[in-house]
Protein backbone atom coordinates (compact mmCIF):
# COMPACT_ATOMS: atom_id res chain seq x y z
CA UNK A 1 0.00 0.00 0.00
CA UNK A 2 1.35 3.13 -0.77
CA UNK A 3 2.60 6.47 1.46
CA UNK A 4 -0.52 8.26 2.53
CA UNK A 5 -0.25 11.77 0.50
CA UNK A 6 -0.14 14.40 2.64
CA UNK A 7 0.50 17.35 0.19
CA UNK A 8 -2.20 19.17 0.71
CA UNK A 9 -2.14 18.98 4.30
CA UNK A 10 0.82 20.73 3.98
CA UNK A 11 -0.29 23.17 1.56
CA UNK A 12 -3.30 23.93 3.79
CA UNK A 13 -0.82 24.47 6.65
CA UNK A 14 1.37 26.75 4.74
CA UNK A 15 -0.80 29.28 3.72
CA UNK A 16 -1.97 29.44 7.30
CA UNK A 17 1.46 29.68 8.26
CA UNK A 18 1.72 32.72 5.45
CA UNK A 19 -0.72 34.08 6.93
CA UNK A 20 0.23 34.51 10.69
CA UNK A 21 3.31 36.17 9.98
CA UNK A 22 1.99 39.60 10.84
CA UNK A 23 -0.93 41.45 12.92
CA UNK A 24 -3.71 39.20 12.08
CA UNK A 25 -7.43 40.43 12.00
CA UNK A 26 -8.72 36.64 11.77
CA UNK A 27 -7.33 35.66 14.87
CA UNK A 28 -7.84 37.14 18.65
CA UNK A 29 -4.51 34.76 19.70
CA UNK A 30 -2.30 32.70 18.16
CA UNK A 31 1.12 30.71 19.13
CA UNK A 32 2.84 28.61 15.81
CA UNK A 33 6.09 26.85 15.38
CA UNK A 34 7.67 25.72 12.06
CA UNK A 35 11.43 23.82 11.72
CA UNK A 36 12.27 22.81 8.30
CA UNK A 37 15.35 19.87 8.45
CA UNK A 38 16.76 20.33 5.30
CA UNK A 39 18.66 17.64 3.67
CA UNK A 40 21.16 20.02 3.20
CA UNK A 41 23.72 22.34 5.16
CA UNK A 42 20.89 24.35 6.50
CA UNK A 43 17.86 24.17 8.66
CA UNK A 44 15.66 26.84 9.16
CA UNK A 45 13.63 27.40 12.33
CA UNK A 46 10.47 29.96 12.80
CA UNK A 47 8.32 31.24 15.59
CA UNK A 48 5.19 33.66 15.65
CA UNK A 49 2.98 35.01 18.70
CA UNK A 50 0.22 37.36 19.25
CA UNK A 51 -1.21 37.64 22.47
CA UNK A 52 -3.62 40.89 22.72
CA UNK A 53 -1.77 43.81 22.02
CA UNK A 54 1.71 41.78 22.28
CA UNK A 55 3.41 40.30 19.28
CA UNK A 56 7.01 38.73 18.12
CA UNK A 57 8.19 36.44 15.16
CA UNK A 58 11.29 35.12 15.35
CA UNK A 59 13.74 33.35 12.05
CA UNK A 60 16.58 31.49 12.06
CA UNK A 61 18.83 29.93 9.76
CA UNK A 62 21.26 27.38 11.43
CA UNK A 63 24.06 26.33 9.26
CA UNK A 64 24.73 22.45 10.18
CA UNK A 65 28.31 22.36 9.11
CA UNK A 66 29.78 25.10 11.52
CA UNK A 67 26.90 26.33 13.35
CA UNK A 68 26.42 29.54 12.65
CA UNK A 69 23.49 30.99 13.00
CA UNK A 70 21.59 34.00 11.03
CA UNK A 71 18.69 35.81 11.59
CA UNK A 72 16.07 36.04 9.25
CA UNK A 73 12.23 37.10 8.76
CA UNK A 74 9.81 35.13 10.22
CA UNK A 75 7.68 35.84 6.79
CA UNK A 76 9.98 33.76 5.11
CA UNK A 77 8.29 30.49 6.20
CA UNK A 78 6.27 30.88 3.21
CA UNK A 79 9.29 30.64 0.90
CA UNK A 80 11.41 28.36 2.99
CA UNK A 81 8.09 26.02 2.93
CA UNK A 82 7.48 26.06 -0.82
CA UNK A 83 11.49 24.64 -0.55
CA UNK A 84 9.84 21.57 1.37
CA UNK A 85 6.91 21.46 -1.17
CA UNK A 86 9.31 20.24 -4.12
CA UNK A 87 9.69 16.84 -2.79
CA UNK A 88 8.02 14.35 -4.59
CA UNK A 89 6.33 12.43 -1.75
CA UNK A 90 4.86 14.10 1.58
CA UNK A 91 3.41 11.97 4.05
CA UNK A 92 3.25 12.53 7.87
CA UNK A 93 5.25 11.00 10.39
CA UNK A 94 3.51 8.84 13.19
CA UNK A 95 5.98 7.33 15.43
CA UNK A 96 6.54 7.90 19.43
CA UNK A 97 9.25 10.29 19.52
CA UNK A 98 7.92 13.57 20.54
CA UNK A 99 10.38 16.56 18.64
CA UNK A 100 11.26 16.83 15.24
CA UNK A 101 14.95 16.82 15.92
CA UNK A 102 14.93 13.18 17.71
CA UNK A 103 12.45 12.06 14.57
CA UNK A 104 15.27 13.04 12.07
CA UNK A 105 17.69 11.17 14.00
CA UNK A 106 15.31 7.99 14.23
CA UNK A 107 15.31 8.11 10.81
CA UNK A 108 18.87 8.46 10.22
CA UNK A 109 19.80 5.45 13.49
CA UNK A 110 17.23 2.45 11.55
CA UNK A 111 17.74 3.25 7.93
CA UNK A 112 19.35 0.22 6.20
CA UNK A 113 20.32 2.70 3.14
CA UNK A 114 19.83 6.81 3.20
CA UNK A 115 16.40 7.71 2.39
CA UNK A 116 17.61 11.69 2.95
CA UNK A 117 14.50 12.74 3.72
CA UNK A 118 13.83 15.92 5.22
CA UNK A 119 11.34 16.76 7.70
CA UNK A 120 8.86 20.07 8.40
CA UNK A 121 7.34 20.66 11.72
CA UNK A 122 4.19 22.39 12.23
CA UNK A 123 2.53 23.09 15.48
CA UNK A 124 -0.52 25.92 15.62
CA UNK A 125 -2.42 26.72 18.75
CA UNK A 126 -4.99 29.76 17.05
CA UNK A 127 -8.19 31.21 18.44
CA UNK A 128 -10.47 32.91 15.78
CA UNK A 129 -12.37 36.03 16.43
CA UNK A 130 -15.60 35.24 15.21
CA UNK A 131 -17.66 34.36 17.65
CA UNK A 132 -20.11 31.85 16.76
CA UNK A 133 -23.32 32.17 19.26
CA UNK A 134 -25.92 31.26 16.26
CA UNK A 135 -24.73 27.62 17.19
CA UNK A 136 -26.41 27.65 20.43
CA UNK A 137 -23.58 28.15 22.91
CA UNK A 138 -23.60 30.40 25.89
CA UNK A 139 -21.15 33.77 26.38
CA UNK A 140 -19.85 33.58 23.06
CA UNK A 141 -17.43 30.85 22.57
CA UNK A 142 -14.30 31.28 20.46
CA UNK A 143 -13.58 28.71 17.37
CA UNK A 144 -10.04 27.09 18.19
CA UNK A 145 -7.94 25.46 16.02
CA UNK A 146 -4.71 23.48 16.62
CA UNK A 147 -2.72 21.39 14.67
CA UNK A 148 0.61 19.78 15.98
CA UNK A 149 2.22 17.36 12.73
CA UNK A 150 5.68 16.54 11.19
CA UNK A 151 5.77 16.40 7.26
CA UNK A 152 8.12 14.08 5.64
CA UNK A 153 9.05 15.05 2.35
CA UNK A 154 10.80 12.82 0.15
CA UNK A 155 12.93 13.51 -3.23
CA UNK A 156 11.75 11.19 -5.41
CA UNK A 157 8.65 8.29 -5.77
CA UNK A 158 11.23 5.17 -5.76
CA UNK A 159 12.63 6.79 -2.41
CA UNK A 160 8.98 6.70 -1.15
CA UNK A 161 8.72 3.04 -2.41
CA UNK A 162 11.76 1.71 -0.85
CA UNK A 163 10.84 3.71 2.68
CA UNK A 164 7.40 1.99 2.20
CA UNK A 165 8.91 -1.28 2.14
CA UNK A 166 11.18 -0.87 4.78
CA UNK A 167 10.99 -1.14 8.86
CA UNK A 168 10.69 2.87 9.14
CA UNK A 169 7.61 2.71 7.38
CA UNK A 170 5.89 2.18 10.72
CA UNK A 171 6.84 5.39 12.05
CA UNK A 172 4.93 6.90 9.00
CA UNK A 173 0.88 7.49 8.89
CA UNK A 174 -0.66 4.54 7.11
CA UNK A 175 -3.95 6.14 6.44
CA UNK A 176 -5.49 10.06 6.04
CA UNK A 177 -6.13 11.60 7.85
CA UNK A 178 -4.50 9.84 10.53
CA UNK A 179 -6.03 8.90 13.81
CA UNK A 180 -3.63 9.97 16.63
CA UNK A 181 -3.62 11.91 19.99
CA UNK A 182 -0.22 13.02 19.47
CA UNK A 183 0.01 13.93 15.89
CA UNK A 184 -2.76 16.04 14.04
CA UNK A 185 -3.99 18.39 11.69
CA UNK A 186 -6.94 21.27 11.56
CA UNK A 187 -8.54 19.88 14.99
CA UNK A 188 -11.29 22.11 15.59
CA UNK A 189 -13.31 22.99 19.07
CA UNK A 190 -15.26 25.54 20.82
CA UNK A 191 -14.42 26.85 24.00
């Protein structure tokens, strides 16, 4: 059976992304994460807040051969993600380890051969504005949406097909969307 495609999972998580990278009228709060492991020298980590009146974004570049780390702007998750969006196969990883870092080294520790995947980390606590009282609930509750998942991108199909056949296959979803209480997508709730 073949990778779950979770492309436009991703997609749909980008352009939110995108779209929390400045004052946001859609949102009354909002806390997001992304880390992009690159397959190459660089990995790129992002953060975004807005809290009431209070609000910070954060980039970094952190060059994997020396260290070095650069700053740069939080809005360039969108472009940085677009980067991830070229590989071939996307699916979404499923396994027990809890950060994206110890995932990528998972990977790396039980490959037989180098799959070279990379790996994109999403986590989005958001609370809308609109209130939604037509739907019968008291005071005015707030539409909340979070969304905590780890993107595995491969380069190319036979990659996909050779992870697919392999032990580390287990650590990937097997179905979509993917029942989980750790990993997860666009959960929606009132509160």
């Amino acid at each position: 059976m073949p990778l779950p495609n979770y492309r436009d999972t991703f997609l749909q998580c980008l352009t939110t992304l995108k779209g929390l990278t400045a004052q946001s009228e859609e949102y009354v709060r909002f806390r997001w994460q992304a880390i992009y492991l690159t397959r190459g020298r660089f990995s790129y980590f992002f953060r975004g807040a807005l809290d009431g009146a209070s609000i910070g974004f954060s980039g970094q570049q952190i060059d994997l051969t020396n260290g070095e780390v650069s700053i740069i702007p939080a809005r360039s998750v969108g472009l940085y993600g677009a980067t991830f969006g070229l590989n071939e196969a996307i699916t979404a990883y499923s396994g027990p380890q809890k950060s994206v870092i110890e995932v990528a080294h998972a990977f790396n520790e039980a490959s037989e051969m180098d799959y070279h995947p990379e790996f994109f980390y999403v986590r989005m606590n958001l609370l809308h504005t609109a209130s939604d009282s037509k739907m019968g609930f008291a005071r005015d509750p707030r539409l909340r949406e979070n969304t905590n998942l780890i993107f595995v991108g491969l380069e190319d199909q036979m990659t996909a097909d050779l992870l697919e056949e392999s032990d580390i296959a287990r650590w990937v979803a097997q179905e979509k969307p993917m029942a989980s209480t750790e990993w997860y997508a666009e959960r929606y709730y009132y509160s």
